[in-house]
Structures are given as structure tokens and as C-alpha cells.
PDB file of N, CA and C in Angstrom:
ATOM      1  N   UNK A   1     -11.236 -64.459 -22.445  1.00  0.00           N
ATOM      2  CA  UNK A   1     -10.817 -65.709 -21.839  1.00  0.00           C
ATOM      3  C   UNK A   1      -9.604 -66.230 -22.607  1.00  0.00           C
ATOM      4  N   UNK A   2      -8.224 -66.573 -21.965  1.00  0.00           N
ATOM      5  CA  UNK A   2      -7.363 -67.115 -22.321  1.00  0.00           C
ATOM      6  C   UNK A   2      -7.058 -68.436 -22.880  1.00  0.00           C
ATOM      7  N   UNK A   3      -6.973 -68.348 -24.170  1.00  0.00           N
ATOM      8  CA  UNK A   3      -6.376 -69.740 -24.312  1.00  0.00           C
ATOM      9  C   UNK A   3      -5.608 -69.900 -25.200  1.00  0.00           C
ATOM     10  N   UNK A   4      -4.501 -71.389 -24.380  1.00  0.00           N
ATOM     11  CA  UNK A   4      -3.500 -71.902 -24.969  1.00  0.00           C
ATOM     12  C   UNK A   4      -2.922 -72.956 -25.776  1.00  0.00           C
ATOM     13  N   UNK A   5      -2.577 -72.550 -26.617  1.00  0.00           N
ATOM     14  CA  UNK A   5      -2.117 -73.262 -28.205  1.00  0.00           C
ATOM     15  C   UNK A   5      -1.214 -74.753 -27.214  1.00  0.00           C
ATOM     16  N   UNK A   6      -1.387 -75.709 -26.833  1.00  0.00           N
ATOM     17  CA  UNK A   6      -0.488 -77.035 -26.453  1.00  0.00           C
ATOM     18  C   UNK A   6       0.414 -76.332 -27.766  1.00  0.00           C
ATOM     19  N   UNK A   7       0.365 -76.783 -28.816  1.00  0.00           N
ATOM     20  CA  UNK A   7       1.654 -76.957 -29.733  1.00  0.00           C
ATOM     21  C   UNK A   7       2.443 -75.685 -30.058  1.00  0.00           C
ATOM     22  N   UNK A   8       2.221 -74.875 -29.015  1.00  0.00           N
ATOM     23  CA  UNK A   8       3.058 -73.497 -29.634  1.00  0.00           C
ATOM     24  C   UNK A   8       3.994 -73.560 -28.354  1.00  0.00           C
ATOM     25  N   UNK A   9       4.122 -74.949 -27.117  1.00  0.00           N
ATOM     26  CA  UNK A   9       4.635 -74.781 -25.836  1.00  0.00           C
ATOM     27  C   UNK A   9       5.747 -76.349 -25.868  1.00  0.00           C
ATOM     28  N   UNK A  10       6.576 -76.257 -26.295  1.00  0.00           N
ATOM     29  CA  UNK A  10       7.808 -77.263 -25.858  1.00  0.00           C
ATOM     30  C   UNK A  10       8.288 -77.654 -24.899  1.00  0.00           C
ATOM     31  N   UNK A  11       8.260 -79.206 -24.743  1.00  0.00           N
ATOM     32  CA  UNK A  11       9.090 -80.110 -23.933  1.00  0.00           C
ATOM     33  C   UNK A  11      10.441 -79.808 -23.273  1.00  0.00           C
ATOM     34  N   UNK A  12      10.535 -79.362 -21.890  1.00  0.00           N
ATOM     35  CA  UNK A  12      11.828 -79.219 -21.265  1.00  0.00           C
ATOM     36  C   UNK A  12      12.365 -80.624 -20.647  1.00  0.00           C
ATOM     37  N   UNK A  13      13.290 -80.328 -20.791  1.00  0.00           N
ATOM     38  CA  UNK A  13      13.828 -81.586 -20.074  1.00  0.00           C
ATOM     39  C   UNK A  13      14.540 -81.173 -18.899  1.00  0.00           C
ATOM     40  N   UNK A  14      13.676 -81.530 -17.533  1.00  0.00           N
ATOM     41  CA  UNK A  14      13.652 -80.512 -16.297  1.00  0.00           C
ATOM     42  C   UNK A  14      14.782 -81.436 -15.094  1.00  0.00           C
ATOM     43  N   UNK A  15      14.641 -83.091 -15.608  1.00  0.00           N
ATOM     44  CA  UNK A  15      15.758 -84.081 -15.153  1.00  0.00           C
ATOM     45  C   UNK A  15      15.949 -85.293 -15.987  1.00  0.00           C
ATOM     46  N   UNK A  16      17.280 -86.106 -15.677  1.00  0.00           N
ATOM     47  CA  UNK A  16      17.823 -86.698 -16.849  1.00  0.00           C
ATOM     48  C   UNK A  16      16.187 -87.995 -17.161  1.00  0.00           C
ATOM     49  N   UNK A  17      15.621 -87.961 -18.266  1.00  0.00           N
ATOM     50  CA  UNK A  17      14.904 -88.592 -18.642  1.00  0.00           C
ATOM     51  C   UNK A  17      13.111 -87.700 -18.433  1.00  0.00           C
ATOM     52  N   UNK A  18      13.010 -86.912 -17.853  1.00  0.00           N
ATOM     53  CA  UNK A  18      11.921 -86.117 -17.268  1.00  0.00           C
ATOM     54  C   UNK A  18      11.662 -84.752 -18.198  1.00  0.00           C
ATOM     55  N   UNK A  19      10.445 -84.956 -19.177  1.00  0.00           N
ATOM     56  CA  UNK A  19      10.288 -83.801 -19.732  1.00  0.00           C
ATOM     57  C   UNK A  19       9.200 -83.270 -19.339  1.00  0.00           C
ATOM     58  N   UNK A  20       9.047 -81.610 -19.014  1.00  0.00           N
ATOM     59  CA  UNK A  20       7.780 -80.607 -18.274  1.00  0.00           C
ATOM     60  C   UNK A  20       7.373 -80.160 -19.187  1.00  0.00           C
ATOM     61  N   UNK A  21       6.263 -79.724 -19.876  1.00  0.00           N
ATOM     62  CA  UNK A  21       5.592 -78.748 -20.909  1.00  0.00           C
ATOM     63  C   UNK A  21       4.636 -77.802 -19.670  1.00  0.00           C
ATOM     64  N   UNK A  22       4.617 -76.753 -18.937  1.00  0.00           N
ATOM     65  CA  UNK A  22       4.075 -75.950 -18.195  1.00  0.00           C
ATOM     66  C   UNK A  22       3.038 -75.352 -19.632  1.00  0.00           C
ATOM     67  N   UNK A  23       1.969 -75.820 -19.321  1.00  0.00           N
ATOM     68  CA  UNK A  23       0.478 -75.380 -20.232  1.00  0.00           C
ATOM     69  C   UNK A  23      -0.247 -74.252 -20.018  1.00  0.00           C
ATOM     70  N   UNK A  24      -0.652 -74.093 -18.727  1.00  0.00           N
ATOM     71  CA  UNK A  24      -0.818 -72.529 -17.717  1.00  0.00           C
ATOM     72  C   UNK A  24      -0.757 -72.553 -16.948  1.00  0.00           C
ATOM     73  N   UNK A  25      -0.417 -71.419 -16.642  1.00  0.00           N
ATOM     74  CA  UNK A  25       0.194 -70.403 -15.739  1.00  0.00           C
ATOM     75  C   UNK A  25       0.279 -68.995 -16.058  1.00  0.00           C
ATOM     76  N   UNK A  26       1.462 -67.923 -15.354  1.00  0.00           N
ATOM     77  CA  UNK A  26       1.315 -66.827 -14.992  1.00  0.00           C
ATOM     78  C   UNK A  26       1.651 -66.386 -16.963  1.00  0.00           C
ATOM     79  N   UNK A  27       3.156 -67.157 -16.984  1.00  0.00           N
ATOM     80  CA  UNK A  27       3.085 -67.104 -18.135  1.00  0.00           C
ATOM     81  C   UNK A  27       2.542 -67.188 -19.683  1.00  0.00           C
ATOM     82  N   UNK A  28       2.186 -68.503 -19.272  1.00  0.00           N
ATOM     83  CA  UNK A  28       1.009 -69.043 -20.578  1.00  0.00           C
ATOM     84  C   UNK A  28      -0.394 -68.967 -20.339  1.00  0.00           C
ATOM     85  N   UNK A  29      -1.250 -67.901 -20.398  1.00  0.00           N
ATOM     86  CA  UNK A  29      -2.742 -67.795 -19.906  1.00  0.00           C
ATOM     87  C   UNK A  29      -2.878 -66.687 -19.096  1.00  0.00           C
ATOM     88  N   UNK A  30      -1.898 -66.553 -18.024  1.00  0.00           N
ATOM     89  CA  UNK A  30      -2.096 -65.026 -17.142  1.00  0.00           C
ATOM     90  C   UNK A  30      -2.684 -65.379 -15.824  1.00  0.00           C
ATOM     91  N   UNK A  31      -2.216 -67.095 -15.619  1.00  0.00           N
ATOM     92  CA  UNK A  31      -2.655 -67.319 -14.210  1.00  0.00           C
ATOM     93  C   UNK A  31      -2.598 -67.022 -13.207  1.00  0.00           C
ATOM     94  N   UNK A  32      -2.994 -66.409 -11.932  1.00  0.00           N
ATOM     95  CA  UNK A  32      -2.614 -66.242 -11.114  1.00  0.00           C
ATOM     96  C   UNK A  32      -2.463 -67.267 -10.188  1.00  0.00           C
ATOM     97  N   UNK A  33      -2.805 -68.278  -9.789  1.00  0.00           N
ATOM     98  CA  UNK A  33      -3.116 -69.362  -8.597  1.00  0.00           C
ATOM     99  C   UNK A  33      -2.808 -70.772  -9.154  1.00  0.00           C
ATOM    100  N   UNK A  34      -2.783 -70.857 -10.473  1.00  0.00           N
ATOM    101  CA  UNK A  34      -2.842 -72.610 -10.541  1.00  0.00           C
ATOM    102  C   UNK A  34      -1.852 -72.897 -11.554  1.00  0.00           C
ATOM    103  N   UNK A  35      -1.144 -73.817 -11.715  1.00  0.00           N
ATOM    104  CA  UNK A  35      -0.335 -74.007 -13.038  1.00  0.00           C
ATOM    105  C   UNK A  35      -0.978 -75.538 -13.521  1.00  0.00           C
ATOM    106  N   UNK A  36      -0.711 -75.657 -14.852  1.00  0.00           N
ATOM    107  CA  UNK A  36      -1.318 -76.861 -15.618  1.00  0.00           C
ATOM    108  C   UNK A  36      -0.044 -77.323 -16.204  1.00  0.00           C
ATOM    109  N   UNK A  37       0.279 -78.787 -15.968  1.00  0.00           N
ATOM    110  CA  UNK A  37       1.144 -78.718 -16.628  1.00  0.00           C
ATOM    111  C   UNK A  37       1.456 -80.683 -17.390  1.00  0.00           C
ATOM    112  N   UNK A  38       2.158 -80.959 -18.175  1.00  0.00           N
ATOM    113  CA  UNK A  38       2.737 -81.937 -18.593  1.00  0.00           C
ATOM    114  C   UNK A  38       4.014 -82.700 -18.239  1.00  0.00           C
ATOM    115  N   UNK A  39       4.271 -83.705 -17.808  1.00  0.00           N
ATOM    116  CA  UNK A  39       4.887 -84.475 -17.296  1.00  0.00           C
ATOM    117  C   UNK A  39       5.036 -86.043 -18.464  1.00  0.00           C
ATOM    118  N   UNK A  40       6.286 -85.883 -18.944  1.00  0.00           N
ATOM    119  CA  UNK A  40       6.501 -87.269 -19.372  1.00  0.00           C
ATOM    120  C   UNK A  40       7.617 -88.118 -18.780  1.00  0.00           C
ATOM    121  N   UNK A  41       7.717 -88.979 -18.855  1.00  0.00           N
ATOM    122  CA  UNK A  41       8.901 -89.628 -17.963  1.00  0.00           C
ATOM    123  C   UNK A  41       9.068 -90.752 -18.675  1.00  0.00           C
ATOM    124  N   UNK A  42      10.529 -91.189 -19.240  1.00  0.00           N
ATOM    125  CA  UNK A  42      11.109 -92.109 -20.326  1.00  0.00           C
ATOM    126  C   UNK A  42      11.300 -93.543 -19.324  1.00  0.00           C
ATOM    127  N   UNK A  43      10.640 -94.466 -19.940  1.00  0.00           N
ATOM    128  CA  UNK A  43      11.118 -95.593 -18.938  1.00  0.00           C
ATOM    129  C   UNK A  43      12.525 -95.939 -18.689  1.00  0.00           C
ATOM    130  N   UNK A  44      11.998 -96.062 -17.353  1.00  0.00           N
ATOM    131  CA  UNK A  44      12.874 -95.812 -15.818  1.00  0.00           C
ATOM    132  C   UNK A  44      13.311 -94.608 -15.168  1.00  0.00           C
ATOM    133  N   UNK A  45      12.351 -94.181 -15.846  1.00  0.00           N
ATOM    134  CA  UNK A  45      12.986 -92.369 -15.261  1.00  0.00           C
ATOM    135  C   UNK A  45      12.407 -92.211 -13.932  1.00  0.00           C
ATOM    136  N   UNK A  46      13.054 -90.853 -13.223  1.00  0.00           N
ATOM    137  CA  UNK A  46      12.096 -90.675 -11.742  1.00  0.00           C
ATOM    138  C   UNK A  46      11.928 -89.375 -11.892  1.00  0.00           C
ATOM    139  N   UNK A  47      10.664 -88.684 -11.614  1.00  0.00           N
ATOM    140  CA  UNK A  47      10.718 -87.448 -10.528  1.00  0.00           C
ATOM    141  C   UNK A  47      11.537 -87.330  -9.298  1.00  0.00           C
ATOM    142  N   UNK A  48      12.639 -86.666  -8.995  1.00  0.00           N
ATOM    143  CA  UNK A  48      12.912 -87.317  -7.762  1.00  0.00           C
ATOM    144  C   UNK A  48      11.737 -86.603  -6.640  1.00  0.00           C
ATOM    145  N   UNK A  49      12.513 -87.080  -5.032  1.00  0.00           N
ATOM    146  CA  UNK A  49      12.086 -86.372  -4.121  1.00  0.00           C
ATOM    147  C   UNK A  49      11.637 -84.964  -3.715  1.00  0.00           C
ATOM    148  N   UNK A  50      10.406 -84.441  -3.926  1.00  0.00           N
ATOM    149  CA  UNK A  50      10.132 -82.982  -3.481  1.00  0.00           C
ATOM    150  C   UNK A  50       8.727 -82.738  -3.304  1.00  0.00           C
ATOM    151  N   UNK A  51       8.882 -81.594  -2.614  1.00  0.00           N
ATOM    152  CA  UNK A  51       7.347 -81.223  -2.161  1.00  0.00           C
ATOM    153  C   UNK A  51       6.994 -79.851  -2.592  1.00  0.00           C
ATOM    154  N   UNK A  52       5.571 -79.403  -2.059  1.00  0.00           N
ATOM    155  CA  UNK A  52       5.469 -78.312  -2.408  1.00  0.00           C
ATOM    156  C   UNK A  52       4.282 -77.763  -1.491  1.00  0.00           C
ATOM    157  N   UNK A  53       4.160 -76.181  -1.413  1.00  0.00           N
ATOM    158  CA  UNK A  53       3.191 -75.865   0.008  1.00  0.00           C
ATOM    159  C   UNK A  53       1.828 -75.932  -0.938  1.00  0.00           C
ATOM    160  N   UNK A  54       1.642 -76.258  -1.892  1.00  0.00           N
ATOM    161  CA  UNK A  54       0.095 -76.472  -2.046  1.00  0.00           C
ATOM    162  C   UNK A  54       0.093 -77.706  -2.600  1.00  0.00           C
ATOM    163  N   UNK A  55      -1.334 -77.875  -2.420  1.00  0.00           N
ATOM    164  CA  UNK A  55      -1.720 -79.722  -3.578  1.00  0.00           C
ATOM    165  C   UNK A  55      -1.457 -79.814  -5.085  1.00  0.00           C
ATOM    166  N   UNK A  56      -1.063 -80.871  -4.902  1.00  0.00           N
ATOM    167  CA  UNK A  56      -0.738 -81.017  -6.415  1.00  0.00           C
ATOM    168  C   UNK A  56      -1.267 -82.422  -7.061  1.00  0.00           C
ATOM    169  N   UNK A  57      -1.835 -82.068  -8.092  1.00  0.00           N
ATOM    170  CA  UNK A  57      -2.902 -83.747  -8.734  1.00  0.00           C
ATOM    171  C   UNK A  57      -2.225 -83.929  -9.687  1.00  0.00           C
ATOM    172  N   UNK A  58      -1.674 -85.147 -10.041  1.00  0.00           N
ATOM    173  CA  UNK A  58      -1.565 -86.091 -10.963  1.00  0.00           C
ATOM    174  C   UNK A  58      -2.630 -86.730 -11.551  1.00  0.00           C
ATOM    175  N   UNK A  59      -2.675 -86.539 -12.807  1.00  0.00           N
ATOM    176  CA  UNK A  59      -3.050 -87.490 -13.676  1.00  0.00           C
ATOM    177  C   UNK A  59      -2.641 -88.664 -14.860  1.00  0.00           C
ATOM    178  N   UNK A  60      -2.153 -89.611 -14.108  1.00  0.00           N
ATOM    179  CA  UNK A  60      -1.876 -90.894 -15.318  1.00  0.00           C
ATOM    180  C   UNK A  60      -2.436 -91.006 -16.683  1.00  0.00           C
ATOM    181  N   UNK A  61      -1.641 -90.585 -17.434  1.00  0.00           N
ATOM    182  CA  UNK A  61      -2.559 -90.789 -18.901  1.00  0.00           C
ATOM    183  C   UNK A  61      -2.221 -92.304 -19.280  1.00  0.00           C
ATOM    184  N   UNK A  62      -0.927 -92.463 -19.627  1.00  0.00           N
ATOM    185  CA  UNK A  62      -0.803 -94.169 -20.278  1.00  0.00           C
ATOM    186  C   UNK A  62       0.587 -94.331 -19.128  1.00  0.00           C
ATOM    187  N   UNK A  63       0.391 -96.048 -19.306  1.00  0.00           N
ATOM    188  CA  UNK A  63       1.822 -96.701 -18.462  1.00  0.00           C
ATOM    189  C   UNK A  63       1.528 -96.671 -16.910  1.00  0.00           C
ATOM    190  N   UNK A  64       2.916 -96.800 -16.592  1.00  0.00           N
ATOM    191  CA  UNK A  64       2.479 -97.285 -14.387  1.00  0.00           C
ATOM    192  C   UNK A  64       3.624 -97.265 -14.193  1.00  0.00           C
ATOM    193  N   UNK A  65       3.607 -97.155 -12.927  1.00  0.00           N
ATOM    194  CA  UNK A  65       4.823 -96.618 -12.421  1.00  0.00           C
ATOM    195  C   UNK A  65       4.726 -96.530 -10.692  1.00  0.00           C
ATOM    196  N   UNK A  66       5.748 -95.756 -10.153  1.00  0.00           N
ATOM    197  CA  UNK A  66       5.821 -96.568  -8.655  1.00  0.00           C
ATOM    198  C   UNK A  66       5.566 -94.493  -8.056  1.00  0.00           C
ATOM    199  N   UNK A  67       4.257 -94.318  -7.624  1.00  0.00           N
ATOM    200  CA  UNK A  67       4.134 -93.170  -6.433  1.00  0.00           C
ATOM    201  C   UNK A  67       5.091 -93.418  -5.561  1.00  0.00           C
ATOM    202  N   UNK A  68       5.603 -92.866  -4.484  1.00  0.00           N
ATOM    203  CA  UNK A  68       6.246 -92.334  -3.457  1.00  0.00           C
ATOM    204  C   UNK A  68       6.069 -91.415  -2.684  1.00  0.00           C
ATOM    205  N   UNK A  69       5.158 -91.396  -1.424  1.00  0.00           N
ATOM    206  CA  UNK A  69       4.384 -90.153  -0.869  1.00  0.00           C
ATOM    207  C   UNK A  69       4.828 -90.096   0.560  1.00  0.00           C
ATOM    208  N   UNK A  70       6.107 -89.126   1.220  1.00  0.00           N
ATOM    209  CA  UNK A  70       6.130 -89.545   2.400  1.00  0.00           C
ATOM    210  C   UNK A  70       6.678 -91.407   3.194  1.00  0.00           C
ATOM    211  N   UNK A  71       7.634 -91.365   1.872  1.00  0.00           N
ATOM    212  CA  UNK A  71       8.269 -93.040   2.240  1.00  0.00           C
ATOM    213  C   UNK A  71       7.653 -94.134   2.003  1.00  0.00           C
ATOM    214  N   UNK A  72       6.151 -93.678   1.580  1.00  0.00           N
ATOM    215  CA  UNK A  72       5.074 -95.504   1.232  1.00  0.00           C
ATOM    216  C   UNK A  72       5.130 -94.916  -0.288  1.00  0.00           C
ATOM    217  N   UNK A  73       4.982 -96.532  -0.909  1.00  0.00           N
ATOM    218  CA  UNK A  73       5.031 -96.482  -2.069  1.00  0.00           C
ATOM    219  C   UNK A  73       4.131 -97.098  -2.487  1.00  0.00           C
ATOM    220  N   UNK A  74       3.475 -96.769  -3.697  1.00  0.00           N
ATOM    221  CA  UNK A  74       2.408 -97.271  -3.859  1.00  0.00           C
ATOM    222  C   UNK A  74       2.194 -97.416  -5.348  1.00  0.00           C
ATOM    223  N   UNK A  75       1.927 -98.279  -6.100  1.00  0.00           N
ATOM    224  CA  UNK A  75       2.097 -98.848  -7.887  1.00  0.00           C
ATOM    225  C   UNK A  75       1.142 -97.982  -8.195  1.00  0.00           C
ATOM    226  N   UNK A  76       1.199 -96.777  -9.600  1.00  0.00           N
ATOM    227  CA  UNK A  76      -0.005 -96.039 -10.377  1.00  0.00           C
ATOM    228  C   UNK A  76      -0.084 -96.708 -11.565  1.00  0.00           C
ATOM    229  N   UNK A  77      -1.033 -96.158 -12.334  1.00  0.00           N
ATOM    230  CA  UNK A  77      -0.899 -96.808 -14.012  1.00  0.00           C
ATOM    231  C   UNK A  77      -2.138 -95.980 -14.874  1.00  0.00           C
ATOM    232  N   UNK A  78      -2.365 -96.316 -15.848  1.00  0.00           N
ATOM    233  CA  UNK A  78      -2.956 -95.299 -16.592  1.00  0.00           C
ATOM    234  C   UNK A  78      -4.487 -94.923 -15.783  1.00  0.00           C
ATOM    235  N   UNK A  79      -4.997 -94.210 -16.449  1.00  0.00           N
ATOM    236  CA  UNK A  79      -6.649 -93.906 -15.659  1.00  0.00           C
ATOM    237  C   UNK A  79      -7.029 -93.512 -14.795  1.00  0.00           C
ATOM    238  N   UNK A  80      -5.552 -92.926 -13.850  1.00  0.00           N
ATOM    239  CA  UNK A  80      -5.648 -92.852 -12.360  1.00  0.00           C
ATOM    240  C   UNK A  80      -5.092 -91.673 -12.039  1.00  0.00           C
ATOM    241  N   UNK A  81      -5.562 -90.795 -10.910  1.00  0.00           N
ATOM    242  CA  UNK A  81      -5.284 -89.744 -10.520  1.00  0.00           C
ATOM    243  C   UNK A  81      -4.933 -89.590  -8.699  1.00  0.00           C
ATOM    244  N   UNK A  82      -4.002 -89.008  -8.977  1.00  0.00           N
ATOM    245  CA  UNK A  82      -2.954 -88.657  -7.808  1.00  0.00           C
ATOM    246  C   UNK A  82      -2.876 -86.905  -6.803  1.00  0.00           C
ATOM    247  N   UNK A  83      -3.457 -87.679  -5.715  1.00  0.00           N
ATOM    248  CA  UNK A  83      -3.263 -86.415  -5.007  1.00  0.00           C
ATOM    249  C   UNK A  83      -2.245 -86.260  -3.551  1.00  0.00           C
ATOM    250  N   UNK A  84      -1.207 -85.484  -4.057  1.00  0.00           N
ATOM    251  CA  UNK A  84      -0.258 -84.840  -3.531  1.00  0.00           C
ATOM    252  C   UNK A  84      -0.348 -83.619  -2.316  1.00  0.00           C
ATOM    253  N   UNK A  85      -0.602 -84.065  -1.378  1.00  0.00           N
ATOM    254  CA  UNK A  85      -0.878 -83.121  -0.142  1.00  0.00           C
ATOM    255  C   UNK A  85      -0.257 -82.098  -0.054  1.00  0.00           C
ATOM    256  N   UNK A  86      -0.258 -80.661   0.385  1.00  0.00           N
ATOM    257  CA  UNK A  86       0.624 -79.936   0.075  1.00  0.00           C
ATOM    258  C   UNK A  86       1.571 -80.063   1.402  1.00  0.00           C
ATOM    259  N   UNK A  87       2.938 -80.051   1.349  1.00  0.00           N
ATOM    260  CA  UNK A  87       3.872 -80.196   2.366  1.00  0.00           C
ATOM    261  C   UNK A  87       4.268 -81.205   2.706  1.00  0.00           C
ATOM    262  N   UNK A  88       3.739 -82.641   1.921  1.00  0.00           N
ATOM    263  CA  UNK A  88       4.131 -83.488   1.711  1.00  0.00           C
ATOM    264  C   UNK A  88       5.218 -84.073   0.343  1.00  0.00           C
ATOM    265  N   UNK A  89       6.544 -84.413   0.679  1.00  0.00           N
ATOM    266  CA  UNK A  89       7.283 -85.464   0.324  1.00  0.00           C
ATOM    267  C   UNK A  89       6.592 -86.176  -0.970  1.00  0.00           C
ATOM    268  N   UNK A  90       6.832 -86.280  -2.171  1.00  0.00           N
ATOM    269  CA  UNK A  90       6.745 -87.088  -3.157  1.00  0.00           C
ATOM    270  C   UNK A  90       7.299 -87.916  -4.451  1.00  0.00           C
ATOM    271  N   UNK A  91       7.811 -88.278  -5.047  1.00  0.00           N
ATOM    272  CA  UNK A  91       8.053 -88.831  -5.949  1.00  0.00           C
ATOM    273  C   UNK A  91       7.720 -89.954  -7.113  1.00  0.00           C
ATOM    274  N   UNK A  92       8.221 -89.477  -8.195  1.00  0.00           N
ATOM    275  CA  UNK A  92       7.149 -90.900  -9.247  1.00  0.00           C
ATOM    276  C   UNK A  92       8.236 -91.654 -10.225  1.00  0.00           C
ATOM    277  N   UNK A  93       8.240 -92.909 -10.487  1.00  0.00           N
ATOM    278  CA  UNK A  93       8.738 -93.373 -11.222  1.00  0.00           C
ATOM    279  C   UNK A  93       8.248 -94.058 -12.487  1.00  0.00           C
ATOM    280  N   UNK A  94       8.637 -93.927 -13.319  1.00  0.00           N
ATOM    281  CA  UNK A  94       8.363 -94.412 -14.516  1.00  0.00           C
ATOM    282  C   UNK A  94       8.661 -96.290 -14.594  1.00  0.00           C
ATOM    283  N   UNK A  95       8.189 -97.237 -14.003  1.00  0.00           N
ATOM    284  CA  UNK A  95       8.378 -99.238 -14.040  1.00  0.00           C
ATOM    285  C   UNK A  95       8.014 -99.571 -15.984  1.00  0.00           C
ATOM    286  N   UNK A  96       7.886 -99.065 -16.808  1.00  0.00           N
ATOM    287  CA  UNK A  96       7.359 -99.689 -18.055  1.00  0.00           C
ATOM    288  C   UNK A  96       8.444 -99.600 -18.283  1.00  0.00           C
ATOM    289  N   UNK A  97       9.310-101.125 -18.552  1.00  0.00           N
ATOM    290  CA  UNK A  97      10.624-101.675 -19.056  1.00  0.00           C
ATOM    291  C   UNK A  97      10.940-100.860 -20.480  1.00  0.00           C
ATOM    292  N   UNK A  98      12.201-100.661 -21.410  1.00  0.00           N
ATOM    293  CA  UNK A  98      12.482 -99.947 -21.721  1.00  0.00           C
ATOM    294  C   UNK A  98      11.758-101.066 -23.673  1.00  0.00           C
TER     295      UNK A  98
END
């Protein structure tokens, strides 16, 4: 059974303010089907606009910020988990003032 070291896997910075740490996958673990991954976002940052053909869950660890699913927007914040339809339109913003 595979497992992965978090601290042996570094912070990309995938858009201006948006850092990815990809945890597993094909690469890290030998996934075939699912990727795990990390998402930080510097206040006021955005994910922008995009989708993807499968579901994708968010999980809020700390802070809040503004979902975007298909044009409604809707306020997240820590404790809370997000599900992303697959083929649906999304985006997240980081609202915790700087």
C-alpha cells in the first residue's frame, strides 16, 4: 500500500496568487482514477473559471471565500465541503482581506 510523504511534495504556483501541492495521483502513489490534492489561495486570489468531466470535492480547511458554480455564487468558509459536478463551470475566490 502506497504512501505519501506531504513534505517530500512542493507548492506550485499554478496562477498568480494560487498554489497546488498534487498529494496523489498517477504520479505520487500510482493512482489510477483519483487525484488528492492541495489548494491554497493568498487573499484575494481566484481559481479562475473551469470545469472538468468528473466531480470534484472541495474541502475548506480555514478562511471563506466566494464559490462560483455555473454563474451563482455562493459564500464558503472553513468546515465546509464543496461539490463540483462534473461538466460543470466553477470557480473560487479567496474574500479574507489581505
Amino acid at each position: 500500500m502506497p504512501i505519501v510523504d506531504h513534505n517530500a511534495i512542493e507548492d506550485v504556483e499554478v496562477f498568480k496568487g494560487v498554489f497546488s501541492r498534487q498529494l496523489l495521483n498517477k504520479k505520487f502513489g500510482g493512482s489510477a482514477a483519483i487525484t488528492v490534492g492541495e489548494l491554497k489561495l493568498q487573499p484575494g486570489a481566484s481559481l479562475p473559471m473551469h470545469m472538468h468531466h468528473v466531480e470534484e470535492a472541495l474541502t475548506v480547511i480555514t478562511g471563506k471565500g466566494t464559490l462560483t458554480l455555473e454563474g451563482e455564487s455562493q459564500e464558503i468558509k472553513a468546515n465546509t465541503t464543496i461539490l463540483a459536478p462534473a461538466g460543470k463551470k466553477h470557480s473560487i475566490t479567496n474574500t479574507v482581506p489581505n
